[in-house]
C-alpha atoms as a PDB file:
ATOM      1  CA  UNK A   1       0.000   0.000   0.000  1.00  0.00           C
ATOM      2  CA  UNK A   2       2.898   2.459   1.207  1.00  0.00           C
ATOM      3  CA  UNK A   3       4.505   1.470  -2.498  1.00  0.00           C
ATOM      4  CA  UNK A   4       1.738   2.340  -4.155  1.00  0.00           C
ATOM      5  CA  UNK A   5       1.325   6.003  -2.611  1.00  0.00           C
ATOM      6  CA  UNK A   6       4.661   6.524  -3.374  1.00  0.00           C
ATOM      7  CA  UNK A   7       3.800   5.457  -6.948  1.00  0.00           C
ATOM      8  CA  UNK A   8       1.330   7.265  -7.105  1.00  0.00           C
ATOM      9  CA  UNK A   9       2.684  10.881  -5.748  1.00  0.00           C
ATOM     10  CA  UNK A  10       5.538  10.334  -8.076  1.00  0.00           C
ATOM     11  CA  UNK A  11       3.643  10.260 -11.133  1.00  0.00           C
ATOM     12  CA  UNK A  12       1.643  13.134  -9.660  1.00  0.00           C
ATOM     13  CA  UNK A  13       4.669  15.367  -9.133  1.00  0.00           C
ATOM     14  CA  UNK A  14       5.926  14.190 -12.908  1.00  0.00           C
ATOM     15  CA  UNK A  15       3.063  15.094 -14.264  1.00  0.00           C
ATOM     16  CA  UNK A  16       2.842  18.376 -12.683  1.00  0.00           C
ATOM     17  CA  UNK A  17       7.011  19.157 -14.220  1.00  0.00           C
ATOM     18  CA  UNK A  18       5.627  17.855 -17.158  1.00  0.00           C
ATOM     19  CA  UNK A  19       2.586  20.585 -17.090  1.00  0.00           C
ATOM     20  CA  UNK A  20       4.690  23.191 -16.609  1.00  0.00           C
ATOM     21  CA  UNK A  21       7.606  22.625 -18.645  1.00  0.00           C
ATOM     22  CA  UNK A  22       5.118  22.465 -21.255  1.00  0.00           C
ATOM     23  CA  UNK A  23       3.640  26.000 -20.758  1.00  0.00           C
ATOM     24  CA  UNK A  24       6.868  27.098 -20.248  1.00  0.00           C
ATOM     25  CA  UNK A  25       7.795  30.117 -20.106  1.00  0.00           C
ATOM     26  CA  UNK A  26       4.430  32.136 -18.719  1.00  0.00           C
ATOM     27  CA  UNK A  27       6.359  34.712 -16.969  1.00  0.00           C
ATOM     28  CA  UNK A  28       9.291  36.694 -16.640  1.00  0.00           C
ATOM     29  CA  UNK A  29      12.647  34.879 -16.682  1.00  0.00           C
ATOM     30  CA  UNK A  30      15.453  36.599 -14.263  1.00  0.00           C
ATOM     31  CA  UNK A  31      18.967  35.997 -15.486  1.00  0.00           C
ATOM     32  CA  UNK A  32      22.076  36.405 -12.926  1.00  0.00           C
ATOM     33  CA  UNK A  33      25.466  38.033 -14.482  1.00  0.00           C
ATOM     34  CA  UNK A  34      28.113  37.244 -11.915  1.00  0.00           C
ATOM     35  CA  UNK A  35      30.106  40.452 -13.252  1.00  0.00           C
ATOM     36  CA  UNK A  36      29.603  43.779 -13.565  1.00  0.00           C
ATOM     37  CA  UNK A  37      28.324  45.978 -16.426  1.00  0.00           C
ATOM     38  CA  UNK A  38      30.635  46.603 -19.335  1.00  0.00           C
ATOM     39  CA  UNK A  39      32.819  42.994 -19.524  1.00  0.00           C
ATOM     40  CA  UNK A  40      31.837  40.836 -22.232  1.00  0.00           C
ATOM     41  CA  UNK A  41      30.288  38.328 -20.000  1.00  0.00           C
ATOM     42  CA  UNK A  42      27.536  40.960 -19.259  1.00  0.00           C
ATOM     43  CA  UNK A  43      27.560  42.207 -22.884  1.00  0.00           C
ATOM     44  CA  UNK A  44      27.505  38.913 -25.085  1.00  0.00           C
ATOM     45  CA  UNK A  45      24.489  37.565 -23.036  1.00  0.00           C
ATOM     46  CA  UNK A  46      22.217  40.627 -23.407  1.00  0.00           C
ATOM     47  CA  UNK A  47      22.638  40.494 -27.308  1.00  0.00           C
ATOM     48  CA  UNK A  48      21.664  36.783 -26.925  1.00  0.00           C
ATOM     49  CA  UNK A  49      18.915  36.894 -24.531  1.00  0.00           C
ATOM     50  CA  UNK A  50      17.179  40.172 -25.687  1.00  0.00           C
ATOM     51  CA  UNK A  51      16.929  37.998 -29.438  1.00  0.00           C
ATOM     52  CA  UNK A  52      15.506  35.351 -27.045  1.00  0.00           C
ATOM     53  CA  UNK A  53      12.916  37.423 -25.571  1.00  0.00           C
ATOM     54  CA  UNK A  54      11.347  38.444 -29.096  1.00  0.00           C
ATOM     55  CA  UNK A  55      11.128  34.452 -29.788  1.00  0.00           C
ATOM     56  CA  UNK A  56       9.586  33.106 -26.287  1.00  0.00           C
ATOM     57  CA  UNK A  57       7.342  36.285 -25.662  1.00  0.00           C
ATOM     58  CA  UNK A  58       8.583  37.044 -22.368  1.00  0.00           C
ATOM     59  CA  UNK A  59      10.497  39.557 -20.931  1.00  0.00           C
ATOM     60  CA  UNK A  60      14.156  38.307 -19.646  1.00  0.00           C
ATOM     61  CA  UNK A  61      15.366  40.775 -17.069  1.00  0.00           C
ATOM     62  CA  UNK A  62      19.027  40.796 -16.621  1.00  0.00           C
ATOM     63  CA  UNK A  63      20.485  41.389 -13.162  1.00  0.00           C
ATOM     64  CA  UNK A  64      24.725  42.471 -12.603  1.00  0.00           C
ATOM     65  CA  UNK A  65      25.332  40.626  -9.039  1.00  0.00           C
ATOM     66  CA  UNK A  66      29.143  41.034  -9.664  1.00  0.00           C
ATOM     67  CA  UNK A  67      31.819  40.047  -6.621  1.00  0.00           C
ATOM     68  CA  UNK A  68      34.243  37.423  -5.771  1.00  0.00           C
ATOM     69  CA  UNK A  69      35.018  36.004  -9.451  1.00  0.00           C
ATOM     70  CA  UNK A  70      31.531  35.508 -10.225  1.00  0.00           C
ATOM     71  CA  UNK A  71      31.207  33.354  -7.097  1.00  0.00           C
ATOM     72  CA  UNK A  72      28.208  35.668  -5.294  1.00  0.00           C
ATOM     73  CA  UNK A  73      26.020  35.440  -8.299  1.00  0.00           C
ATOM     74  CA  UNK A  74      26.470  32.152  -8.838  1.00  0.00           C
ATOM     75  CA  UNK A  75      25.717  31.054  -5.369  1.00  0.00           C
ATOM     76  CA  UNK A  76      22.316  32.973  -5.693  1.00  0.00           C
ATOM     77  CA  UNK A  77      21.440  30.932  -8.585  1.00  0.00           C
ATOM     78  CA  UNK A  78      22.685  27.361  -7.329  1.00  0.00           C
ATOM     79  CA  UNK A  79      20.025  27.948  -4.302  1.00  0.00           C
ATOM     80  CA  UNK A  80      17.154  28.948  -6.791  1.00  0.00           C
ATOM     81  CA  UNK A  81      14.517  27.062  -7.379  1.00  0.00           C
ATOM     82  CA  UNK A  82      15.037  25.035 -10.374  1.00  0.00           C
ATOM     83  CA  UNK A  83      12.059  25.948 -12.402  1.00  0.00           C
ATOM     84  CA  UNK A  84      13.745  27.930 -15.075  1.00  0.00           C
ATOM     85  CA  UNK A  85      12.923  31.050 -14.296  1.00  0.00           C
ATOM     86  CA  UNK A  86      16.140  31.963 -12.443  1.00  0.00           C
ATOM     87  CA  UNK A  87      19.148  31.510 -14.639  1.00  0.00           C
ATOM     88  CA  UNK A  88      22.889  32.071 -14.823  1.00  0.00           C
ATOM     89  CA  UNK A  89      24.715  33.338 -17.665  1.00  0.00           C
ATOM     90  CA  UNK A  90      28.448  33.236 -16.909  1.00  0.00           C
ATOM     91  CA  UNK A  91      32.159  32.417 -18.607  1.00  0.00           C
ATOM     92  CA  UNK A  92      34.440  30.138 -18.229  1.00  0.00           C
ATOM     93  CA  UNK A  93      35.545  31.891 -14.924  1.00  0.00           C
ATOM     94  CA  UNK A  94      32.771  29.449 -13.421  1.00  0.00           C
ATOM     95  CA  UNK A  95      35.088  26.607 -13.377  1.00  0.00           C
ATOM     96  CA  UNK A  96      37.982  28.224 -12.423  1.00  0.00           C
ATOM     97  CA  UNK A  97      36.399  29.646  -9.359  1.00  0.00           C
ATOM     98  CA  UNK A  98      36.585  25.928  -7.138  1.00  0.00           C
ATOM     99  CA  UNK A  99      40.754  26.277  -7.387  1.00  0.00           C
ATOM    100  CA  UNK A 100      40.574  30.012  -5.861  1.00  0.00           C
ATOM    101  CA  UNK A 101      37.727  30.341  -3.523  1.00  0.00           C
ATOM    102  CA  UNK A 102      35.912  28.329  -0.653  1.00  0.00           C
ATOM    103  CA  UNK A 103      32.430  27.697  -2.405  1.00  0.00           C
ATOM    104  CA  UNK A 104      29.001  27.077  -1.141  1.00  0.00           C
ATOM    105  CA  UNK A 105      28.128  24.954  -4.010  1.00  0.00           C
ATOM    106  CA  UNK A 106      29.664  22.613  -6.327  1.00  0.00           C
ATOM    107  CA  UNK A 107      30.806  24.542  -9.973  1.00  0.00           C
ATOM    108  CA  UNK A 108      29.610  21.436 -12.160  1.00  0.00           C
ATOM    109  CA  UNK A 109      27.364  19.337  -9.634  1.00  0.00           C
ATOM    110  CA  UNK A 110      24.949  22.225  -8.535  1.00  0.00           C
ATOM    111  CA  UNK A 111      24.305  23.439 -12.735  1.00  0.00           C
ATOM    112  CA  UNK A 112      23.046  22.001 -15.657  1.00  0.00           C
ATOM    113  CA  UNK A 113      24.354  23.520 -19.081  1.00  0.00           C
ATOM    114  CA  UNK A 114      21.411  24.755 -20.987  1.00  0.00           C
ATOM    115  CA  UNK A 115      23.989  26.597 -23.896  1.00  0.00           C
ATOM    116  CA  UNK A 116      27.322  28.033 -24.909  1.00  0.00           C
ATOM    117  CA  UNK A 117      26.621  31.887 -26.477  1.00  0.00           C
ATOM    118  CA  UNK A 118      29.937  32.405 -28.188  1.00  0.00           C
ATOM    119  CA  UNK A 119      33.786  32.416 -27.342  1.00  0.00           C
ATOM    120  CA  UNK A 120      35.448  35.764 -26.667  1.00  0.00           C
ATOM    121  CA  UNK A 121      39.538  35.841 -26.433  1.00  0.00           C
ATOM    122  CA  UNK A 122      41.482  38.351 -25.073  1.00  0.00           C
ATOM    123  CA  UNK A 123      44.027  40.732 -26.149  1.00  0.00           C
ATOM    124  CA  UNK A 124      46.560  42.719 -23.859  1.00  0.00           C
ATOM    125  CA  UNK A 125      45.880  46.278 -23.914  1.00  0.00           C
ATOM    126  CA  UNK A 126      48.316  48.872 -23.077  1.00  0.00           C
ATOM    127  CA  UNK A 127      48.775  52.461 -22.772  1.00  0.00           C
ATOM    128  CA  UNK A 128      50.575  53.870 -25.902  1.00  0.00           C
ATOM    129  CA  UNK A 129      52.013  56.197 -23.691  1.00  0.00           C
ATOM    130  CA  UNK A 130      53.923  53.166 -22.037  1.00  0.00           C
ATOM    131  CA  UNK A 131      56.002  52.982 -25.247  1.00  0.00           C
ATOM    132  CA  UNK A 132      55.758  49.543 -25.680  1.00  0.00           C
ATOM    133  CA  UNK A 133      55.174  48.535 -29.560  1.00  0.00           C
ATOM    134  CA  UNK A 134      55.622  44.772 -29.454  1.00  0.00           C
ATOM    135  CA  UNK A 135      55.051  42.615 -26.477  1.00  0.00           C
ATOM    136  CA  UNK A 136      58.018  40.970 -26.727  1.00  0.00           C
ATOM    137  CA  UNK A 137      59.990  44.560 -25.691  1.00  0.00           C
ATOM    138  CA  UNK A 138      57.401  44.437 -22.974  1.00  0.00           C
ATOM    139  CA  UNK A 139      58.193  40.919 -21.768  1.00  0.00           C
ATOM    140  CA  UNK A 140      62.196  41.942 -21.849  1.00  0.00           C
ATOM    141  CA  UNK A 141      61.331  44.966 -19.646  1.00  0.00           C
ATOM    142  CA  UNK A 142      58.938  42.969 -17.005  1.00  0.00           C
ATOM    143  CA  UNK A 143      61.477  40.243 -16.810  1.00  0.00           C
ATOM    144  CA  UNK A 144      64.541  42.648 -15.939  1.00  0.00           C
ATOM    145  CA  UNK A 145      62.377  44.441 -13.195  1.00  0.00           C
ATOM    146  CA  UNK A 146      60.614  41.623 -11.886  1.00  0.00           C
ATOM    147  CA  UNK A 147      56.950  42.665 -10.651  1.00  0.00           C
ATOM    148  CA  UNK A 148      57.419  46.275 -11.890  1.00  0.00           C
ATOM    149  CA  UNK A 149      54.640  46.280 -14.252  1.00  0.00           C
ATOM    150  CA  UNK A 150      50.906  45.395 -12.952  1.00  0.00           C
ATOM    151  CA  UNK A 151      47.760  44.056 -14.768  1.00  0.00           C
ATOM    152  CA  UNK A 152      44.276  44.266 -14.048  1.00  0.00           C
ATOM    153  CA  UNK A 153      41.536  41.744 -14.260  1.00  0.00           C
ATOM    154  CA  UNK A 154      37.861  41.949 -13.239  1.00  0.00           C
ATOM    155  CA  UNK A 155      38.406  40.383  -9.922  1.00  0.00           C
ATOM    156  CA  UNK A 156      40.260  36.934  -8.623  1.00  0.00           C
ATOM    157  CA  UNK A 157      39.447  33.560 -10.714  1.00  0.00           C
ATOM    158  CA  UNK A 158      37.897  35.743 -13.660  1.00  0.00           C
ATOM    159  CA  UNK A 159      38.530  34.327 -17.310  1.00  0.00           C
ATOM    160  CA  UNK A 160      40.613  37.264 -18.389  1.00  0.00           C
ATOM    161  CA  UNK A 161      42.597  36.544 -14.937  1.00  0.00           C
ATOM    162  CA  UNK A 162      43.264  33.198 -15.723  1.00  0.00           C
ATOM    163  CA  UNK A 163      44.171  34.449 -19.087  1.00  0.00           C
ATOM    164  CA  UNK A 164      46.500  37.160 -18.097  1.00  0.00           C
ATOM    165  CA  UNK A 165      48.297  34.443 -16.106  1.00  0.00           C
ATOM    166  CA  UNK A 166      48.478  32.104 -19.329  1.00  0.00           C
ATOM    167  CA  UNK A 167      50.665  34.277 -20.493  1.00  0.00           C
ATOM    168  CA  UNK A 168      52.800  35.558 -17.831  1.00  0.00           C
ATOM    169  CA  UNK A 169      53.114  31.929 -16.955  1.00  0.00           C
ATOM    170  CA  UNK A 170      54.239  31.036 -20.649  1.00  0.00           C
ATOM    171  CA  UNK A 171      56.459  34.381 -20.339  1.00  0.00           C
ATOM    172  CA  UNK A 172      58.405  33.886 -17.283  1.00  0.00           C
ATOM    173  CA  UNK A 173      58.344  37.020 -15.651  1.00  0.00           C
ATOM    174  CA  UNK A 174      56.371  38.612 -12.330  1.00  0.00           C
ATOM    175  CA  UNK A 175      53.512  40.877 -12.493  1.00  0.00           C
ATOM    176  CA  UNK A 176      51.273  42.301  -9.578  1.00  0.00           C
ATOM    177  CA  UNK A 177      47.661  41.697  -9.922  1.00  0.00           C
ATOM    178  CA  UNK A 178      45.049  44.098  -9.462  1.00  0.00           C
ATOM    179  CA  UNK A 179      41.595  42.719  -9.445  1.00  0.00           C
ATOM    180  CA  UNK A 180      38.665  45.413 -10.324  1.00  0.00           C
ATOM    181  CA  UNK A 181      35.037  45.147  -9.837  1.00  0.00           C
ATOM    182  CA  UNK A 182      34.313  45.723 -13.565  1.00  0.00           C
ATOM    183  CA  UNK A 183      35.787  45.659 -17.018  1.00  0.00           C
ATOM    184  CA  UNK A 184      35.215  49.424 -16.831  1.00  0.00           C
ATOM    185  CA  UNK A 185      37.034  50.766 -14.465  1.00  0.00           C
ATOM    186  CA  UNK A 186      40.602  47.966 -15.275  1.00  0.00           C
ATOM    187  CA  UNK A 187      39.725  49.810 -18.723  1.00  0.00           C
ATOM    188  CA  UNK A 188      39.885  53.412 -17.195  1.00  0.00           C
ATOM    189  CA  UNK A 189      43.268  52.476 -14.795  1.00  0.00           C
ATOM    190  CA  UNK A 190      45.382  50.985 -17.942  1.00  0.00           C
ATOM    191  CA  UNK A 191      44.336  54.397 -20.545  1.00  0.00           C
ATOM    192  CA  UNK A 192      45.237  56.094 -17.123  1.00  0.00           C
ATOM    193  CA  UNK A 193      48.929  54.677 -16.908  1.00  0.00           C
ATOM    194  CA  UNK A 194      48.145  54.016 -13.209  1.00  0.00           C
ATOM    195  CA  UNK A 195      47.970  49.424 -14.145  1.00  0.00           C
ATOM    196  CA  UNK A 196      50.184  48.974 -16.763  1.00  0.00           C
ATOM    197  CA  UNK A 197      48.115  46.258 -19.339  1.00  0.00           C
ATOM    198  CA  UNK A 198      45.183  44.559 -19.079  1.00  0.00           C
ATOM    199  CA  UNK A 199      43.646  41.005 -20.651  1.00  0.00           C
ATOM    200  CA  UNK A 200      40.820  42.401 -21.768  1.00  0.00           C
ATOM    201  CA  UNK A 201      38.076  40.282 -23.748  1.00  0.00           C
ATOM    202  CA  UNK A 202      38.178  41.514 -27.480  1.00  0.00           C
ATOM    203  CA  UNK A 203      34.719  43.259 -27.756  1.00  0.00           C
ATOM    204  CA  UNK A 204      35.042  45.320 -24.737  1.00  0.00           C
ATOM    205  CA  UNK A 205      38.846  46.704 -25.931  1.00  0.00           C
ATOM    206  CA  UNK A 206      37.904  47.146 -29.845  1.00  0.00           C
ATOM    207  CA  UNK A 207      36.595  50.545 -29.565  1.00  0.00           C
ATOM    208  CA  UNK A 208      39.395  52.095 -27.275  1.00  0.00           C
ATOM    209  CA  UNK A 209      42.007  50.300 -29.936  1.00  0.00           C
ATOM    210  CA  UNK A 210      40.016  52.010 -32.606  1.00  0.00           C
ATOM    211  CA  UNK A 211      39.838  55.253 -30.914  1.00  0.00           C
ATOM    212  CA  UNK A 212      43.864  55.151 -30.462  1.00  0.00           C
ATOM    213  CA  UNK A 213      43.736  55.524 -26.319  1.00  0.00           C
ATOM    214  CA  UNK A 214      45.000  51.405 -25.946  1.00  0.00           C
ATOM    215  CA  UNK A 215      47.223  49.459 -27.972  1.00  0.00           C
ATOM    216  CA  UNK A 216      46.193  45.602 -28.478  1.00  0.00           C
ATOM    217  CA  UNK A 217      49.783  43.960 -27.875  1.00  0.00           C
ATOM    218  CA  UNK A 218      49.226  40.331 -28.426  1.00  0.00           C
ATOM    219  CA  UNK A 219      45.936  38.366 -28.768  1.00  0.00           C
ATOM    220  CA  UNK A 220      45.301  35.074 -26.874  1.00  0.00           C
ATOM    221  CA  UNK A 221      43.383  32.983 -29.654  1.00  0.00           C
ATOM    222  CA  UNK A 222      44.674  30.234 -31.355  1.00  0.00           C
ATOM    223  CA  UNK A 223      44.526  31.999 -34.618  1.00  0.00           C
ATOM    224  CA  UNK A 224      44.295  35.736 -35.187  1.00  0.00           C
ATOM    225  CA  UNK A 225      41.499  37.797 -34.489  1.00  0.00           C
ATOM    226  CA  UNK A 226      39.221  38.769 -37.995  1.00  0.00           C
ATOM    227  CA  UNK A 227      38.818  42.206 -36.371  1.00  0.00           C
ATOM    228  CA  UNK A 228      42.187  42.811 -35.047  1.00  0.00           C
ATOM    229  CA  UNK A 229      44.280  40.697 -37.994  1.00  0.00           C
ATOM    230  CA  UNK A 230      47.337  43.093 -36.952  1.00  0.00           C
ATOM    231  CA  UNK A 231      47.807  41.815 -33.844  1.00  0.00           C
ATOM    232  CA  UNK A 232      49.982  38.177 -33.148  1.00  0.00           C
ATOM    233  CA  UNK A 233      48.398  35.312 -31.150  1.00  0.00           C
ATOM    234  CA  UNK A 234      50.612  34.143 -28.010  1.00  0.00           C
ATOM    235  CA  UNK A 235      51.432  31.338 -29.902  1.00  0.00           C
ATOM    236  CA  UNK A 236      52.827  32.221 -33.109  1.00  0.00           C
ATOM    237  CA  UNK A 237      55.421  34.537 -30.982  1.00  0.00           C
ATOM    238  CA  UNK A 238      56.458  31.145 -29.769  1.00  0.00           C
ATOM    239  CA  UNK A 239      54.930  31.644 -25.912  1.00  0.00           C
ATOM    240  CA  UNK A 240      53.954  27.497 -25.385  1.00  0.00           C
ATOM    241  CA  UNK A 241      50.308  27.078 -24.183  1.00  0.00           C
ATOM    242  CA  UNK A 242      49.590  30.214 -23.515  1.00  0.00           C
ATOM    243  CA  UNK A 243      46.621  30.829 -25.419  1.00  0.00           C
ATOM    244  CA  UNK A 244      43.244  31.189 -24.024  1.00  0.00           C
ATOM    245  CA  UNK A 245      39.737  31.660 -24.760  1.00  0.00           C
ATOM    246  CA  UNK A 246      36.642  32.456 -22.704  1.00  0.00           C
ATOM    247  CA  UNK A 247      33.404  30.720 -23.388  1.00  0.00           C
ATOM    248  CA  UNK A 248      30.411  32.385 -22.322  1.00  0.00           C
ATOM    249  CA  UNK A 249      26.937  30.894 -22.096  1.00  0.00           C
ATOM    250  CA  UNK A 250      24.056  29.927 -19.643  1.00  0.00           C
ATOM    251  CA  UNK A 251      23.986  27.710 -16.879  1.00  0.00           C
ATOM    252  CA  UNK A 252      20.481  26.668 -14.892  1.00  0.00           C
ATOM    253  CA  UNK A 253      20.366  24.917 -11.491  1.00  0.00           C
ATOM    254  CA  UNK A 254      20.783  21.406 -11.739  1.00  0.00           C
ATOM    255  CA  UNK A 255      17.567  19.621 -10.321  1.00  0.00           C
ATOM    256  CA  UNK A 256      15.365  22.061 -13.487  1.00  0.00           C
ATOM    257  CA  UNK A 257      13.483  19.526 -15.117  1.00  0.00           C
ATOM    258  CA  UNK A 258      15.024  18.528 -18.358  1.00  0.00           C
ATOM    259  CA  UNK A 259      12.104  19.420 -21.063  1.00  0.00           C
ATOM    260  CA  UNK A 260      12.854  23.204 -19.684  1.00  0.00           C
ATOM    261  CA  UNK A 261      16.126  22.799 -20.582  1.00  0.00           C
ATOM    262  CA  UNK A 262      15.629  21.458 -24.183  1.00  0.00           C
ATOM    263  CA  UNK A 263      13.406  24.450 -24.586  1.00  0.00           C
ATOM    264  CA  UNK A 264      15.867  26.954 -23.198  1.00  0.00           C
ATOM    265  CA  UNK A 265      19.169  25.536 -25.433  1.00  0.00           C
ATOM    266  CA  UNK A 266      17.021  25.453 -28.826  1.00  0.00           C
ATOM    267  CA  UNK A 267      15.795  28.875 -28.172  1.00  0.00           C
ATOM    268  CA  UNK A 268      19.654  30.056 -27.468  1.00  0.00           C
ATOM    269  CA  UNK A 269      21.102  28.010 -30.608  1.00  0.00           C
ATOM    270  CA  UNK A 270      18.032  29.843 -32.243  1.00  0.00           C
ATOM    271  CA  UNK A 271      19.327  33.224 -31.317  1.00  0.00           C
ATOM    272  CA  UNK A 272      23.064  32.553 -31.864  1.00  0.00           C
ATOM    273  CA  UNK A 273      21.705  31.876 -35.252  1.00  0.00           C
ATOM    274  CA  UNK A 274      19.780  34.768 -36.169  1.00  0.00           C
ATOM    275  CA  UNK A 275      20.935  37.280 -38.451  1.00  0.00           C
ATOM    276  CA  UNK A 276      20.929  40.277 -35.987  1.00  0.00           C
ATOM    277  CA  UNK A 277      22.935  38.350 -33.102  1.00  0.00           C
ATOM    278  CA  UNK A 278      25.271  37.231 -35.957  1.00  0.00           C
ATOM    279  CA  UNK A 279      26.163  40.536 -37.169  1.00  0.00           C
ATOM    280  CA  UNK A 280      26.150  41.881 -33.686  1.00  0.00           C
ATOM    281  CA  UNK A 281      28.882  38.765 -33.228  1.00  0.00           C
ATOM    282  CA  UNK A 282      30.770  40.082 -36.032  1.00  0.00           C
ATOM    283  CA  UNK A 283      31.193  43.792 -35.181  1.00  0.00           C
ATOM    284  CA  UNK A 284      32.734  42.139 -31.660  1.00  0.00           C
ATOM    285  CA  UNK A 285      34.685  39.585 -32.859  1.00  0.00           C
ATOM    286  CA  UNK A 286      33.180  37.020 -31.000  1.00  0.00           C
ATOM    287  CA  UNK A 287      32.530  33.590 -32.417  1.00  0.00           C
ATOM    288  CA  UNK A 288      29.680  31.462 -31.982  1.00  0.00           C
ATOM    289  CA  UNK A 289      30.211  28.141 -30.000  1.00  0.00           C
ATOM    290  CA  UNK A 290      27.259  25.517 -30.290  1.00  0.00           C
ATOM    291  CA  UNK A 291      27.301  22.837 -28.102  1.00  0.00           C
ATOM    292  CA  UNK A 292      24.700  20.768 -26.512  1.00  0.00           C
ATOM    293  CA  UNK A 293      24.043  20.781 -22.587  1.00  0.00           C
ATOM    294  CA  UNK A 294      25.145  17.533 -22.414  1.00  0.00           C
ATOM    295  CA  UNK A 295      28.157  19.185 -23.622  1.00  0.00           C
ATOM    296  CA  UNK A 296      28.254  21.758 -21.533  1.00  0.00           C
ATOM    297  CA  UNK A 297      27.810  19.240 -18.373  1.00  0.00           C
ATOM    298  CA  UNK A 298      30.985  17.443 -19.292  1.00  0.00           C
ATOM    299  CA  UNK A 299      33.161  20.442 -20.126  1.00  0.00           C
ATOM    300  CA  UNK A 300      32.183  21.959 -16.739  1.00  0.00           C
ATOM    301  CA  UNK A 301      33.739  18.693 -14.939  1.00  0.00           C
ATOM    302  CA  UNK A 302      36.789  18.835 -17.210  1.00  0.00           C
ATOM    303  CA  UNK A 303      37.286  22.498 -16.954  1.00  0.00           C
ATOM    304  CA  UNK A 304      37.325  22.436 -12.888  1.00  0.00           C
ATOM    305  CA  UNK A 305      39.882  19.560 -12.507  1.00  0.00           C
ATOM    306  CA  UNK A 306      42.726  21.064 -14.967  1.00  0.00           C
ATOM    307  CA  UNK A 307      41.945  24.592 -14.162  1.00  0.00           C
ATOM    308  CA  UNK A 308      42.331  23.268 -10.566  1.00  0.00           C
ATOM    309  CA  UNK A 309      45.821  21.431 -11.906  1.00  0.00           C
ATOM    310  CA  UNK A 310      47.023  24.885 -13.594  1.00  0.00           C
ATOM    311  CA  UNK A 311      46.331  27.103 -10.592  1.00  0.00           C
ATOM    312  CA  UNK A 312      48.106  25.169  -8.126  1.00  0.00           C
ATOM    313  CA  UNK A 313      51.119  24.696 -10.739  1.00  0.00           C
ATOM    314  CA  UNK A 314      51.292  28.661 -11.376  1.00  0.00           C
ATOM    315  CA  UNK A 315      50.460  29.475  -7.633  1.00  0.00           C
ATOM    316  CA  UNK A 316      47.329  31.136  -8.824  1.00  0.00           C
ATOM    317  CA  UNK A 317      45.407  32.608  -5.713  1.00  0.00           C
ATOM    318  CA  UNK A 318      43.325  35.077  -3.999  1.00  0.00           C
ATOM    319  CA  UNK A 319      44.858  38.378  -3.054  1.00  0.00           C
END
């Protein structure tokens, strides 16, 4: 008899998910940006999810809970309910977070992937005033005065952090980090002179390159950027595994039923797709990367153990 309850409340509370994911969305969906406004893990998403909004019919209100490498806006989403209306869109500075903070949930166990947006690299910015033309002069400099020169990053555990350390790992020369609240104001402190360079993702430096007030150094792609084809990749200067590149997409909590899911990554690889995000994509230099949120599940275990590996190998920690 005590089976059959259980049975029977079980198919009950299925068929109520199952209700629901299928009128899906009905209301307002409230996405989490662990960063602040102006990086390009606040800006990618809002091109995405406003191109979203026009499909589903809802309104998607996007909320900046920046702090702590992404960690305090993540934690608000792990403890959501997991009905799909409470969403995290974040970068690759998710899974580096378990090597450099103490975490009150678990980066790949407490999220499901629902879908990649696009991949953003970075390139090192510099003041021209610095007088720095290539980065190899720079690298010659920072390695005769070791931890002379400073960099900025948008806080402890970000992606352009572990970036920025990529490089100076590859390099072999000392740097003092200075972690900011927001891609804005490490901008503001490197065209100031007052941090000397800055890993900063590619659409949030393009117009201050254009406009002459930074210089993009090196890029940390694999292969050059299309919209800064001047610049060098780490690699081709010869700096070994060095290069780097941020992926930035949504994450859910990890009990939200899976037909919410489904409906949530075809309605991203939807947007990703249209002509308006694509162009949008284009002007940024950011490149679409589709994958599935089964995908996205396993990358998020992968990611955490070798980002783990790489930050205790390059003494990677909180200031």
């Amino acid at each position: 008899m005590r089976r059959q309850l259980l049975l029977g409340l079980a198919a009950l509370a299925f068929a109520a998910t199952t209700a629901n994911a299928q009128n899906y969305p009905d209301k307002p969906i409230r996405v989490i940006i662990p960063f602040g406004a102006g990086s390009a893990t606040d800006l990618i998403p809002r091109i995405v999810l406003e191109q979203v909004s026009k499909q589903i019919g809802q309104p998607i209100v996007v909320e900046n809970r920046g702090g702590a490498g992404g960690t305090i806006g993540a934690t608000q989403v792990a403890r959501a309910d997991p009905d799909g209306y409470t969403l995290l869109a974040t970068s690759s500075a998710h899974t580096i977070a378990p090597a450099l903070h103490s975490l009150l949930y678990d980066a790949a166990g407490d999220f499901a992937g629902v879908g990649l947006m696009g991949s953003s690299p970075s390139v090192m910015i510099i003041s021209p005033d610095k007088g720095f033309k290539k980065v190899q002069d720079f690298v010659a400099a920072a390695k005769a005065k070791p931890e002379a020169f400073s960099f900025a990053t948008v806080g402890v555990g970000s992606a352009v952090h572990l970036s920025a350390e990529r490089f100076r790992y590859s390099a072999g020369y000392k740097a003092l980090h200075i972690p900011f609240k927001g891609g804005s104001e490490a901008i503001t402190e490197v065209i100031a002179g007052r941090v000397d360079y800055y890993f900063c993702p590619i659409s949030t430096a393009l117009p201050f390159i254009r406009e002459g007030k930074l210089l993009g150094l090196v890029v940390s792609s694999p292969k050059r950027s299309s919209v800064l084809p001047d610049v060098p990749t780490t690699l081709e200067l010869g700096y070994a595994d060095s290069d780097y590149t941020s992926w930035i997409g949504l994450l859910a909590p990890a009990k939200t039923p899976r037909p919410i899911i489904d409906r949530l990554a075809k309605e991203i690889a939807e947007a990703v797709k249209s002509p308006a995000v694509q162009e949008r994509f284009k002007q940024l230099g950011v490149e679409p990367l589709p994958m599935s949120p089964q995908e996205i599940d396993a990358r998020l275990k992968d990611e955490v153990v070798r980002f783990t590996e790489f930050a205790k190998k390059t003494g990677m920690k909180t200031n």
